[in-house]
Structures are given as C-alpha cells and as structure tokens.
Protein backbone atom coordinates (compact mmCIF):
# COMPACT_ATOMS: atom_id res chain seq x y z
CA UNK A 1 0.00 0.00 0.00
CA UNK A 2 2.73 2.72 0.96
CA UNK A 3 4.59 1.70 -2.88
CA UNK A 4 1.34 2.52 -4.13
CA UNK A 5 0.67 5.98 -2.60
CA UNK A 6 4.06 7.11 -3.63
CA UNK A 7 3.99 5.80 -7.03
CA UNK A 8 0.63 7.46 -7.30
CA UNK A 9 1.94 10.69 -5.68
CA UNK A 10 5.05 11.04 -7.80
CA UNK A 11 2.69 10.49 -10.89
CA UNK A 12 0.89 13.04 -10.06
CA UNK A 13 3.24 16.11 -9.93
CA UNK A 14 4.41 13.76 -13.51
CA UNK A 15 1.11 14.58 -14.54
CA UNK A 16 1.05 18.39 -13.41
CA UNK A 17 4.63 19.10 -15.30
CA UNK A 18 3.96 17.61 -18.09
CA UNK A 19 0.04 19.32 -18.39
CA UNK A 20 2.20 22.76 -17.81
CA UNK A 21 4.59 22.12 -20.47
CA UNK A 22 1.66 21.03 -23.27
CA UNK A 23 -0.26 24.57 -22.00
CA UNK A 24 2.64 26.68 -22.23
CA UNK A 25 3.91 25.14 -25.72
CA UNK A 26 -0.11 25.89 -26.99
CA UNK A 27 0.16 29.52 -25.97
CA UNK A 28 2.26 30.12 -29.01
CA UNK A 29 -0.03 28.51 -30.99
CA UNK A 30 -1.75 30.92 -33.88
CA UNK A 31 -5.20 32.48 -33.93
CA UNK A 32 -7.47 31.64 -37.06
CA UNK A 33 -10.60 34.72 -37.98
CA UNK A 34 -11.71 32.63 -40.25
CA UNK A 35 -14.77 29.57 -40.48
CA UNK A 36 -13.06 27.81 -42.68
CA UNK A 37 -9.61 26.87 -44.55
CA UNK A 38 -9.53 28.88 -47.81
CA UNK A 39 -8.14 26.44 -50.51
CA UNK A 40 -6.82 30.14 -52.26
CA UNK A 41 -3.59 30.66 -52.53
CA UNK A 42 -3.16 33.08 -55.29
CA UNK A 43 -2.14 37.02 -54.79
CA UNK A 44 -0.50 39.47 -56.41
CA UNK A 45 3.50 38.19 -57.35
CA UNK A 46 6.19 40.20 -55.98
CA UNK A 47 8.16 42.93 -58.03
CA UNK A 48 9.62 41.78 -61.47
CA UNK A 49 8.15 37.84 -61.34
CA UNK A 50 4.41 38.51 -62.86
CA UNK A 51 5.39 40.81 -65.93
CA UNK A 52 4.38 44.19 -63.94
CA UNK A 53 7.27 46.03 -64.81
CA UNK A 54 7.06 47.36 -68.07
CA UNK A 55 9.26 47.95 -71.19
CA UNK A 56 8.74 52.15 -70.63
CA UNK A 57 11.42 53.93 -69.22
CA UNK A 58 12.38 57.70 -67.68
CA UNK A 59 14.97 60.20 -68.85
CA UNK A 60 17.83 60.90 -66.47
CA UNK A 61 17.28 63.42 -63.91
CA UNK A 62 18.50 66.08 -65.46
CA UNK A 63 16.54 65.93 -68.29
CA UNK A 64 13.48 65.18 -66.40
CA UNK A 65 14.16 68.74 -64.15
CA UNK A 66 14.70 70.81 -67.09
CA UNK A 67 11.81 69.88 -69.14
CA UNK A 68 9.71 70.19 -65.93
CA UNK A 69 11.35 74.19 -65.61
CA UNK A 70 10.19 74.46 -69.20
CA UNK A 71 6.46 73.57 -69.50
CA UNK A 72 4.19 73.04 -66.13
CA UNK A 73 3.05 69.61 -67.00
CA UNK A 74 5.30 66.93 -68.49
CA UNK A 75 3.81 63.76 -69.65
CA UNK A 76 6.60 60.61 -70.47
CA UNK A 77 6.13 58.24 -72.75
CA UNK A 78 3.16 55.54 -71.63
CA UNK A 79 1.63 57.39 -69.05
CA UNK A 80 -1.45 56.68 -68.72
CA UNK A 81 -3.01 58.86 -65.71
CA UNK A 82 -5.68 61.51 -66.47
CA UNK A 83 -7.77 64.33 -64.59
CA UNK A 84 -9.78 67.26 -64.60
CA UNK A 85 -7.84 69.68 -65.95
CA UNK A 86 -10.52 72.33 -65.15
CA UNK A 87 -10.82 71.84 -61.97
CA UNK A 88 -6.71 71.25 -61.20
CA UNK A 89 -6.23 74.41 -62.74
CA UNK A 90 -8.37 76.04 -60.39
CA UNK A 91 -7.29 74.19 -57.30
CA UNK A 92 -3.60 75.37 -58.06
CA UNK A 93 -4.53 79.22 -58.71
CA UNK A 94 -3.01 81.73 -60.20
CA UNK A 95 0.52 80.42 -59.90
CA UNK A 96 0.04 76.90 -61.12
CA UNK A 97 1.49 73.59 -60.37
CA UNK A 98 3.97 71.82 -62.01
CA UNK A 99 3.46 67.76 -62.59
CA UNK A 100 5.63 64.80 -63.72
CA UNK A 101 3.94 62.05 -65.02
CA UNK A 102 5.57 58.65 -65.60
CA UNK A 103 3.92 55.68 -66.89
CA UNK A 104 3.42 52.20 -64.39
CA UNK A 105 5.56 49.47 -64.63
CA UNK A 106 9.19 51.01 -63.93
CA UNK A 107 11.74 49.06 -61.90
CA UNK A 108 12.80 50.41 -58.22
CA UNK A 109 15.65 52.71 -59.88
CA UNK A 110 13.63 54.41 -62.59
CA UNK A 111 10.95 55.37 -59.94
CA UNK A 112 13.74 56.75 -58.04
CA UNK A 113 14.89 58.83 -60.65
CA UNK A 114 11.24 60.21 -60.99
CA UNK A 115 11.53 61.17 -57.13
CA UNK A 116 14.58 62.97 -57.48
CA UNK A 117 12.86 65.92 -60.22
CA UNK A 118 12.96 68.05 -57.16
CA UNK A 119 10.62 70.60 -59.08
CA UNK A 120 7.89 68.79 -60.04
CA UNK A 121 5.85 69.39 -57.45
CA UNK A 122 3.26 66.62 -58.09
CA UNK A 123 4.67 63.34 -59.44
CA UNK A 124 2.69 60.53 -60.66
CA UNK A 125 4.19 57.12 -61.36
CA UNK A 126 1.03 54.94 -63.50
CA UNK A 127 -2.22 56.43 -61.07
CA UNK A 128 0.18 56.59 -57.86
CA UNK A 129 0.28 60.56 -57.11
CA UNK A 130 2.88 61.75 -54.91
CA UNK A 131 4.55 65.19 -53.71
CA UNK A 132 7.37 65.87 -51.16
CA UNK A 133 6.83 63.10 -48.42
CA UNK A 134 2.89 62.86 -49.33
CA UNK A 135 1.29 60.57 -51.05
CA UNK A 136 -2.34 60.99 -51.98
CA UNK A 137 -4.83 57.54 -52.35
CA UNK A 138 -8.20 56.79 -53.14
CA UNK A 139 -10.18 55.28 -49.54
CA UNK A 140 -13.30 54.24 -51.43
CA UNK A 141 -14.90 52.37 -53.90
CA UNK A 142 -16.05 55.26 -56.69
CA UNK A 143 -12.14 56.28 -56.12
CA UNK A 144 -10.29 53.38 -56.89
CA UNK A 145 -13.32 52.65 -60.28
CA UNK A 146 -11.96 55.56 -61.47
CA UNK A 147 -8.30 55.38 -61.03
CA UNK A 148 -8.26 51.23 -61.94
CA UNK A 149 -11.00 51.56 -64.75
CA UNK A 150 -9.96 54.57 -66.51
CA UNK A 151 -6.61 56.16 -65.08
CA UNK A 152 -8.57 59.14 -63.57
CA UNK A 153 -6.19 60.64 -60.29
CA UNK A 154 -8.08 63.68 -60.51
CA UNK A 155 -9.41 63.51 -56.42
CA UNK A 156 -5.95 62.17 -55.21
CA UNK A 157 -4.49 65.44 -57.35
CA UNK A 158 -6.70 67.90 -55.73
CA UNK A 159 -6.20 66.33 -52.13
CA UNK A 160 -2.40 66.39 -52.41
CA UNK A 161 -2.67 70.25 -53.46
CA UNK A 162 -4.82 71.21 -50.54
CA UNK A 163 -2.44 68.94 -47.94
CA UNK A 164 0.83 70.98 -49.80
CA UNK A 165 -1.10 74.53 -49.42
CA UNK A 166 -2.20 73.45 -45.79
CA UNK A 167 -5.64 73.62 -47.34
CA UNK A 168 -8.48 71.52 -46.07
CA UNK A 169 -9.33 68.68 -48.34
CA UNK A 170 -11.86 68.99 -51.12
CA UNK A 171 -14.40 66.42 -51.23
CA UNK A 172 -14.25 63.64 -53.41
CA UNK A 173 -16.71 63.61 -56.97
CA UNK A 174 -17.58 60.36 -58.48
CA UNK A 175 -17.68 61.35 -62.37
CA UNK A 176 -17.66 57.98 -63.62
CA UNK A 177 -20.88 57.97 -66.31
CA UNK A 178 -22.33 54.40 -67.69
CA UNK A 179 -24.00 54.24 -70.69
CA UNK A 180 -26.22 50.86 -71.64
CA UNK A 181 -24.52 48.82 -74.24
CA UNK A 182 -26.21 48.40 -77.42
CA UNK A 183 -27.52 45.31 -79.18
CA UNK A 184 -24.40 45.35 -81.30
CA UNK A 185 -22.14 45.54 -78.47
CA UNK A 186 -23.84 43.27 -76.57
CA UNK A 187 -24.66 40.09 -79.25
CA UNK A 188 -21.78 38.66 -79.76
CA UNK A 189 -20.23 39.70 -76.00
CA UNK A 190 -23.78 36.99 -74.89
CA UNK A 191 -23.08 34.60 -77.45
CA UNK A 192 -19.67 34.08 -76.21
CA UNK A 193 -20.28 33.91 -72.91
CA UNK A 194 -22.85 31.28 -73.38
CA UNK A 195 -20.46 29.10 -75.75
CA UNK A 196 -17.16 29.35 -73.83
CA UNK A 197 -18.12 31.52 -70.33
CA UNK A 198 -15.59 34.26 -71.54
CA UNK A 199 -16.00 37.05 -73.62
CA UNK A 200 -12.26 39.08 -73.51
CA UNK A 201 -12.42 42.30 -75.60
CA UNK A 202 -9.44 43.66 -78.45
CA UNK A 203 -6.50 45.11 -76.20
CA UNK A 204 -7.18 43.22 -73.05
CA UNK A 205 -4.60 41.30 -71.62
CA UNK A 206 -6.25 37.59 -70.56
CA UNK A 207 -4.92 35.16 -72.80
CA UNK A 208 -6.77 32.93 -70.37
CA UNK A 209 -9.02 32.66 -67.01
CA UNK A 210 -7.28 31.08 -64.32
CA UNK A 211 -9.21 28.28 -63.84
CA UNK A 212 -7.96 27.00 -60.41
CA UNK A 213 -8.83 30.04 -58.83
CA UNK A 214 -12.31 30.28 -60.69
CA UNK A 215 -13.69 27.07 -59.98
CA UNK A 216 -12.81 28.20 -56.09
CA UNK A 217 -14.57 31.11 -56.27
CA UNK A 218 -17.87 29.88 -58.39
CA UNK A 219 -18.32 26.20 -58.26
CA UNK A 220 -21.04 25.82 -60.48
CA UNK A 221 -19.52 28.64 -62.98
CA UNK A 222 -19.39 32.08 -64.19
CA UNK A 223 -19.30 34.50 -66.91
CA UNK A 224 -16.49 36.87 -67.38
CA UNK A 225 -16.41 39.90 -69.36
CA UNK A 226 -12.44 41.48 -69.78
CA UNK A 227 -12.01 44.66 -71.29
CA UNK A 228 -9.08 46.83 -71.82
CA UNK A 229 -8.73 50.23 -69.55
CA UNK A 230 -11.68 52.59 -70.85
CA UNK A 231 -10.49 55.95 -72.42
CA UNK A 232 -10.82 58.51 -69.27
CA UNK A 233 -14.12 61.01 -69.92
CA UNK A 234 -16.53 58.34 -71.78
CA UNK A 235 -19.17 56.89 -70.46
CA UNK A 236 -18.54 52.85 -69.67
CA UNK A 237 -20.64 49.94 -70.86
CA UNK A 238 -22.22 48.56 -68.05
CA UNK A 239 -22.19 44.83 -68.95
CA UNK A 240 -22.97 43.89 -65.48
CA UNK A 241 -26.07 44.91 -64.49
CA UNK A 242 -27.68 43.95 -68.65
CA UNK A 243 -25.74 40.48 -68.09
CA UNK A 244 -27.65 39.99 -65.12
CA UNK A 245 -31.08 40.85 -66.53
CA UNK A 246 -30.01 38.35 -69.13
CA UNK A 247 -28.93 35.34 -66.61
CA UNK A 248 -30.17 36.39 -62.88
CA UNK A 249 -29.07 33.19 -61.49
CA UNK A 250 -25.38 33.39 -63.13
CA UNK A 251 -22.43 35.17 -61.60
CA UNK A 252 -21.28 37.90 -63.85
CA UNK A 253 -17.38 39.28 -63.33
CA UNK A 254 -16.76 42.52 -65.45
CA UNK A 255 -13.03 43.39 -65.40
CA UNK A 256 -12.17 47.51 -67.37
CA UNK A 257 -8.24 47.20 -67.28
CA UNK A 258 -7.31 46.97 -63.16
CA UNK A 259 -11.54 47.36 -62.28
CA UNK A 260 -13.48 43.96 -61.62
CA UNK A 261 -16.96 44.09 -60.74
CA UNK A 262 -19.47 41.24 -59.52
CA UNK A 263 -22.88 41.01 -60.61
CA UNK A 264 -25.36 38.36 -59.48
CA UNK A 265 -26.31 36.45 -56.99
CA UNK A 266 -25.58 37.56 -53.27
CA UNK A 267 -24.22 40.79 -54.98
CA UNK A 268 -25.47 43.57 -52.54
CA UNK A 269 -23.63 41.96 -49.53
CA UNK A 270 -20.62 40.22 -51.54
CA UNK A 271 -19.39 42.89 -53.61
CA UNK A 272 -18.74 45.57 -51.74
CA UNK A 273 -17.21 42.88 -49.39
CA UNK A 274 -14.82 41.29 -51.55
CA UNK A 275 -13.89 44.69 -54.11
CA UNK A 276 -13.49 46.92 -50.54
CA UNK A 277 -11.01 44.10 -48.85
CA UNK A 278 -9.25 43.45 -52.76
CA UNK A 279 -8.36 47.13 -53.72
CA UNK A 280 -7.55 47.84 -49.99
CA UNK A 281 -4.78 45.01 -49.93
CA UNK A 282 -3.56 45.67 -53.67
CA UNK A 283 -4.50 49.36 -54.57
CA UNK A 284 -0.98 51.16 -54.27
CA UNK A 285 0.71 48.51 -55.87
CA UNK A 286 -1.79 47.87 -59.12
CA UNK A 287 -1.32 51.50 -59.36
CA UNK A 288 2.12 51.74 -59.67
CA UNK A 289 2.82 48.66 -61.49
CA UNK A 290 1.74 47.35 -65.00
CA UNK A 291 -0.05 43.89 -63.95
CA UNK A 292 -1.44 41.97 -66.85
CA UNK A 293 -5.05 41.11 -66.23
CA UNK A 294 -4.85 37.99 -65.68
CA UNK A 295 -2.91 37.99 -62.12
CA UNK A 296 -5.36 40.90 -61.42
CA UNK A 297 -8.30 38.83 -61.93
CA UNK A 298 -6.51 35.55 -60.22
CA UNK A 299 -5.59 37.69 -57.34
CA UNK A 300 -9.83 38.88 -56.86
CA UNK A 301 -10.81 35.20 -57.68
CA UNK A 302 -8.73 34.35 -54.54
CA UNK A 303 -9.90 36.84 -52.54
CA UNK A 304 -13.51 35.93 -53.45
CA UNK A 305 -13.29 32.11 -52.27
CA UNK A 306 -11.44 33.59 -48.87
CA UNK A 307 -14.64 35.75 -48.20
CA UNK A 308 -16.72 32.49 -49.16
CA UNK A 309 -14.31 30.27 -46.92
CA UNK A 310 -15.24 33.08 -44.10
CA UNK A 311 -19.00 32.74 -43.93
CA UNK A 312 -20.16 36.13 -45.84
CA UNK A 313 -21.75 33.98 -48.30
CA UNK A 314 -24.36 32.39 -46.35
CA UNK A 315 -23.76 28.56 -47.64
CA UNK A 316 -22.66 25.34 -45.94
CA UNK A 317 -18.92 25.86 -44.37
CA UNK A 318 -16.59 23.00 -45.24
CA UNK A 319 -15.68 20.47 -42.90
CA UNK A 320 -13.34 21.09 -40.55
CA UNK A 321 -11.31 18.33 -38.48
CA UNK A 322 -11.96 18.04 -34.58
CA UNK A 323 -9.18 19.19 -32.80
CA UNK A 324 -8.72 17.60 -29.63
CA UNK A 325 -5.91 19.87 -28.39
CA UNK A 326 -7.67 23.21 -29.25
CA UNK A 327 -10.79 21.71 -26.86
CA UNK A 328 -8.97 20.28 -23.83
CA UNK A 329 -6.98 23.64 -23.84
CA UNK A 330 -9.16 25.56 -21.44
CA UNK A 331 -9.19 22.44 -18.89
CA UNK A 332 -5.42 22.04 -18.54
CA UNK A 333 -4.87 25.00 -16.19
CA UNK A 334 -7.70 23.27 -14.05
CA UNK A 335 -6.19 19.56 -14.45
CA UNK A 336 -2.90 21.10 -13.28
CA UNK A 337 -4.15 22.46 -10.34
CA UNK A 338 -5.94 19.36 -9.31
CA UNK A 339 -2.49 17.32 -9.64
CA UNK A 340 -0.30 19.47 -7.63
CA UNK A 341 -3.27 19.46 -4.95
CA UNK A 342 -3.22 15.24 -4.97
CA UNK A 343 0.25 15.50 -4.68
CA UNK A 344 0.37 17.51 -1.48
CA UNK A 345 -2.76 16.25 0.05
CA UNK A 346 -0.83 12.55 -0.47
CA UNK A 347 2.95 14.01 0.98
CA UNK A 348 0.63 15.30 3.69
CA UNK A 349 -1.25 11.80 4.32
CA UNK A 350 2.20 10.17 4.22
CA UNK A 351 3.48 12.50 6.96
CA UNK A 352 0.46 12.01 9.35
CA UNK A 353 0.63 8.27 9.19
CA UNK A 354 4.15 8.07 10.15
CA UNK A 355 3.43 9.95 12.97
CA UNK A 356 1.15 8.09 14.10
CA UNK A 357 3.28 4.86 13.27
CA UNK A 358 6.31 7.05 15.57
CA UNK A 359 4.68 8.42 18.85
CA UNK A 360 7.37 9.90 19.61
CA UNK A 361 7.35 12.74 17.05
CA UNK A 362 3.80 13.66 17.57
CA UNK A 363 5.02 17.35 17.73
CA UNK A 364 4.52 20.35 15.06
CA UNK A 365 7.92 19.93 14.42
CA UNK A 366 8.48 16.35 14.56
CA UNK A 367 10.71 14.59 11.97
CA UNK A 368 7.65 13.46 10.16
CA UNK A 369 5.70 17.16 9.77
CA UNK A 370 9.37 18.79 8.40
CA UNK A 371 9.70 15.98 5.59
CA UNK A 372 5.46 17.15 4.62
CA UNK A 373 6.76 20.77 5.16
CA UNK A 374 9.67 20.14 2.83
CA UNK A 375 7.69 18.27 0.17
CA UNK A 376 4.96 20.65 -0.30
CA UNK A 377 8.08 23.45 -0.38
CA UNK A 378 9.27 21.26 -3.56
CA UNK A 379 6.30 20.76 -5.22
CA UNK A 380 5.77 25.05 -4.99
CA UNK A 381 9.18 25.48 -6.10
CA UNK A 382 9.24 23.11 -8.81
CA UNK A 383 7.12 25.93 -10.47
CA UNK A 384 9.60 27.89 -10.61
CA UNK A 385 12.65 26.86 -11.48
CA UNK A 386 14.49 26.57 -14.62
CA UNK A 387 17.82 25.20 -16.41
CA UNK A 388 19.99 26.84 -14.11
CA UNK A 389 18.12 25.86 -10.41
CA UNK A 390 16.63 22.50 -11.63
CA UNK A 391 19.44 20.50 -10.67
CA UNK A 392 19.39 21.62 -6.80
CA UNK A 393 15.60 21.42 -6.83
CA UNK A 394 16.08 17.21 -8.10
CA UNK A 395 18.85 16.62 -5.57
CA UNK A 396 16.41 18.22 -2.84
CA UNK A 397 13.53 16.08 -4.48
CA UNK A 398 16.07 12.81 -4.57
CA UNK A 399 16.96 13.91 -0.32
CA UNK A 400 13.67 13.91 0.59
CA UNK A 401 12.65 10.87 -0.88
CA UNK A 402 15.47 8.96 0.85
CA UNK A 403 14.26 10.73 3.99
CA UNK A 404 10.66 9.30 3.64
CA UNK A 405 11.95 5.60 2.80
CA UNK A 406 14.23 5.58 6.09
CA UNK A 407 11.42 7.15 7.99
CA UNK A 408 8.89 4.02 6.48
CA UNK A 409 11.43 1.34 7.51
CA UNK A 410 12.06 2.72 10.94
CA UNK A 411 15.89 3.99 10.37
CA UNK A 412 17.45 6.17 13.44
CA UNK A 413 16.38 9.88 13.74
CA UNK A 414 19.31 11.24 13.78
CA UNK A 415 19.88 9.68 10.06
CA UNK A 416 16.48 11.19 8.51
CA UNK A 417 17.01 14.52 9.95
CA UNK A 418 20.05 14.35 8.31
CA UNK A 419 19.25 13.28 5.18
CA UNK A 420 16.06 16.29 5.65
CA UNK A 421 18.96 18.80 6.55
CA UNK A 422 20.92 18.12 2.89
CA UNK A 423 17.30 18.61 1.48
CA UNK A 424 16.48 21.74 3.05
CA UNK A 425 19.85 23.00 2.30
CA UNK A 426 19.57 22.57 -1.54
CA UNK A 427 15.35 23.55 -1.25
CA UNK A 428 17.30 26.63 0.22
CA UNK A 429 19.78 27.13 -2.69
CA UNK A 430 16.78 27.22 -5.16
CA UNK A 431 14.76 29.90 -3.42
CA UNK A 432 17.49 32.04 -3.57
CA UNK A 433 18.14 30.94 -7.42
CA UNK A 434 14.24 31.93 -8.41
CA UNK A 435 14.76 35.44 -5.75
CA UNK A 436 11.89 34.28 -3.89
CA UNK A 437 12.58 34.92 0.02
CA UNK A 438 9.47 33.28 1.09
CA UNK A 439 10.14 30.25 -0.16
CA UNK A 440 13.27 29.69 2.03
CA UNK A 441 13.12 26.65 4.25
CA UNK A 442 13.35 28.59 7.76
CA UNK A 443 10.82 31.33 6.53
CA UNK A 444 8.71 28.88 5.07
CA UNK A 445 8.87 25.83 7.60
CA UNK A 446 8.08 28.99 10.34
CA UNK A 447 4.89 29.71 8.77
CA UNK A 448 3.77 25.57 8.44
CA UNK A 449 5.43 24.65 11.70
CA UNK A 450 4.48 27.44 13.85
C-alpha cells in the first residue's frame, strides 16, 4: 500500500509538469478569424516575377528637371493617368502647379529617378500621385473605379494640393458615367459567354481565365467579361447589371483594365465585401505597377473564395477536423491544479501516518511534519525553477525521498534529519536561485510549523 501511494503521488506532480509544459507550448499557438480553410492561394506576385514592370522607361534626372522648368506639366512616354484639368487648374490658382507624369511598370531605380525631379511638385508614377513626403490615395470604392477603370487621379491630385497649401481637403466627386450597351455591343459579348463563359475584348490582356482560382470562387460557374482600360471622360458599358437581366441566377465578373466588378447572386452583400477588402490590400501597388489582367483577376478570384471560406456567403462551411488539443486547452490550467493538490494532500497523508506509526514525534515539528513541510516546499518550487536551479531542486527532491523511505522502515532519527537537513539546504539554494525569500526553508517551515 505505501509503494502505491508514492507511485501514485510522484505520478501526479508527472502529470502536473507535463500538463504545464503542453499549456505553455499551446500559448504560441496561432489564432485563425476565419470559419473555414480557404483552398486560395493566389495574390498578387512580388516585383519583377508577374510581368508588372514594363518595357517604358524615364529620362535621367536632369533631363526630367529641365523639361519640368520648361512647360508646367510633363507627360513621359506611356503614361497613362488623367484628370480634370478644369478643376486642377483652379485648385492650383493663379501660380500653377507643375506635374511629372511617368507611366506604371518602372523598376525600383527608374521610380527613383522620378523622385529625385525636385521641381515637379506633383509626381505621378502609372495612377500613384505623390509630392514631397505625401502621397495621396483613393479610400473608397467610386475612387479606386476611377483610377483602376480609366486612369482618372483627378481627387488624389486635388487632395495632395490642398495637404501641400495646408488647405483643407476637397471632397471627393464620383464622375464615372455608364452608358447601356447596345444590341451590337452586346450580341456577340452573350453569345460568347454562353459558348465558352468568356467574352475578352481587343487590347485586353487575358490570354486565359485562371481556372484554379475560378472554380474556387464559383463552383457551379461564371461568366467573365475582360475589357481593356476605358479611355478617361466616356461613359462605360455597363455589362454587369444587362448580363444579369439576361442570366439572374449566373455570376457575372466585369473586369475595365485593373476594375473587376461582380454582378449576381448575393451581390449587394458580396461585392462591396470582396472589391473593398481586394483594392484595400492591392490598390498602391496595381497602381504603380503594370499587372497583366490575368494575375489581377486571379488575385480577386482568390480573394472571393477567402470571403466564401469566411461565412459572408451564407452557404454550408466546409468540414473542418476536430481538434482535440484546441478543446482540452481551457481544462489544462484546471487539471494542473488538481495534480499538484493530490500530490500535497498525499505528501501530507504520508506524513500524518508516520506519525502516528512514531509516537514519539507527535510534535509540530516532529521529523515526520518537516519531511510534509519540505515536500509541499518542492512541489511550490518546482514551479519555478528553470535550467539553471533544476538541478538543486532534483537533488532536494532525490533527499527527501530517501528521507521518507528511512522514515517508512524505521531507520534512526538522527539519520532522517540528516538526510532532511541536505534537502532543506539545496530547497534553500533554489529559493534564492528563483529570488523568492518566502520560499526559504526557515521562513517557510516557520509559517507551516508554527
């Protein structure tokens, strides 16, 4: 019966160490927002692997300065940004403004040179508009339409003047106009669609759809309608909205150069959702950069199955594992605790009945009380220490478990309080290791003793 206890008591603070160490190696365990595991994996490719940088290229500085000194606004070779020129004029008064503007795609030391024209004071690299250490960007949907659909930066222009006057900022205009496309336009855009699910218009750049990432985001299919950037100041073709009037139960995906739209079902809580969260993420980089519209597209795509994955589109979430660790978590602080308390509630058992198996040590501080004392001291240490006070802590632990076998077999006194002696001398080493004071044996053994 006594092997018994003391196996069962030593398995027990067993138990409570090794509970500790599984809770404390969870904690660094990572926190998922979402439902379920998006299978996505596309996004946008890094600088210079997805064909973004372009084959235009920038003067040398000192070109760039001196043609800026000569005319107010300079426009390089493939630029492609546009805005009101009425109303810029106005915003910059009587005295003007003078503005650089590059064309997307250049590599890290072109865009530096276009930085360095120290007189421009408005520089725009593709639809990114800078000046100084500002940078102006669009916050909104009807902004980044505009910039990605047809190049317009007029709003970020104006809101970069006012913030380099010390102006407060104009608000923004949506002057995007849509026009309903007519039966000529929109014949053979249906009939393609309904033979092959694409319909990509002359200039566009999708040689293909990315199918992985389609079938992700639409299961059961969709149409897609590419076209080129629209010419800035013309009213757009909306496609959408007569696409869906067509097919109300088909998911339509209109892409104008770096624009996509979504049209069909769950549209007025999915698009906003997944074109806010999209341009967000990728807005100062499509702007800067010439990506060809087919990562653009595979990069929304993705981004549409993660909001799926995530619950937004009110359908069955995919099954997810049980995880058995991620459950018991919450209990193991409580199983712990529950351990430690069996273990001292057993050293303490131990003690009383060899006190009452030596009458002669019935006393508070009889042999068989300091070797309890001592234990439970171990057991609070022993959740403290670490590599460098471990050591004294097991040769404490090893003492008093030599103490509590001589005590069992009836050994002389004068031999267990010796062997409790060495214990409470290394017990004493590791409270000073860990700086606790309280946990010294003569403090503590006062306060259990007394």
């Amino acid at each position: 019966m006594r092997v018994r206890r003391e196996l069962l008591r030593w398995s027990l603070l067993a138990v409570a160490a090794a509970v500790l160490v599984v809770f404390l190696v969870a904690q660094r365990q990572s926190v998922e927002v979402s439902y379920g595991r998006s299978p996505s994996s596309a996004s946008l490719p890094g600088e210079g692997s997805a064909g973004e940088l372009s084959d235009a290229s920038v003067p040398s500085v000192e070109e760039m300065t001196a043609r800026v000194a000569a005319e107010p606004i300079v426009r390089l070779p493939g630029a492609v940004a546009r805005w009101d020129e009425g109303r810029v004029r106005a915003a910059a008064g009587p005295g003007g403004t003078r503005i650089l503007v590059a064309p997307p795609g250049l590599d890290e030391a072109e865009r530096r040179r276009v930085k360095d024209v120290r007189n421009a004071e408005i520089r725009i690299v593709g639809t990114e508009v800078s000046g100084g250490v500002l940078a102006a960007t669009p916050d909104d949907l009807p902004g980044w339409r505009a910039q990605f659909a047809t190049g317009d930066v007029t709003d970020q222009v104006l809101t970069l003047l006012a913030a380099l006057r010390k102006q407060p900022s104009p608000p923004d205009r949506d002057d995007l106009r849509w026009r309903e496309p007519t039966a000529a336009e929109l014949t053979p855009v249906t009939a393609a669609l309904r033979a092959t699910g694409r319909w990509v218009a002359p200039g566009a750049t999708l040689p293909r759809l990315p199918e992985k990432s389609a079938s992700e985001a639409f299961p059961g299919g969709a149409w897609f309608v590419v076209l080129p950037t629209q010419p800035y100041g013309t009213p757009l073709p909306a496609y959408g909205p007569a696409l869906h009037r067509l097919a109300p139960d088909r998911p339509v995906v209109v892409m104008y150069g770096g624009w996509i739209e979504y049209h069909g079902p769950g549209a007025s809580e999915f698009a906003e959702v997944a074109g806010a969260s999209f341009y967000a993420q990728y807005g100062s980089r499509l702007s800067r950069y010439s990506y060809p519209q087919l990562n653009v597209l595979g990069a929304y795509l993705a981004r549409v199955t993660d909001v799926r994955y995530a619950g937004l589109f009110d359908r069955p979430l995919p099954y997810r594992p049980f995880d058995p660790l991620r459950v018991a978590l919450p209990a193991l602080p409580w199983l712990f605790a529950g351990c430690v308390a069996g273990f001292v509630a057993l050293s303490i058992r131990t003690a009383r009945g060899g006190r009452r198996r030596r009458p002669g040590d019935l006393g508070p501080g009889g042999t068989p009380a300091r070797l309890a004392a001592l234990s439970a001291l171990a057991v609070e240490l022993s959740l403290l220490t670490d590599t460098r006070s471990d050591p004294a802590l097991v040769r404490g632990i090893g003492r008093l478990r030599s103490a509590r076998y001589a005590l069992d077999d009836g050994l002389p006194d004068k031999h267990v309080r010796g062997l409790l002696a060495d214990a409470e001398a290394e017990l004493d080493g590791v409270a000073r290791d860990v700086r606790m004071p309280g946990y010294r044996p003569d403090v503590y053994l006062r306060g259990r003793l007394s």
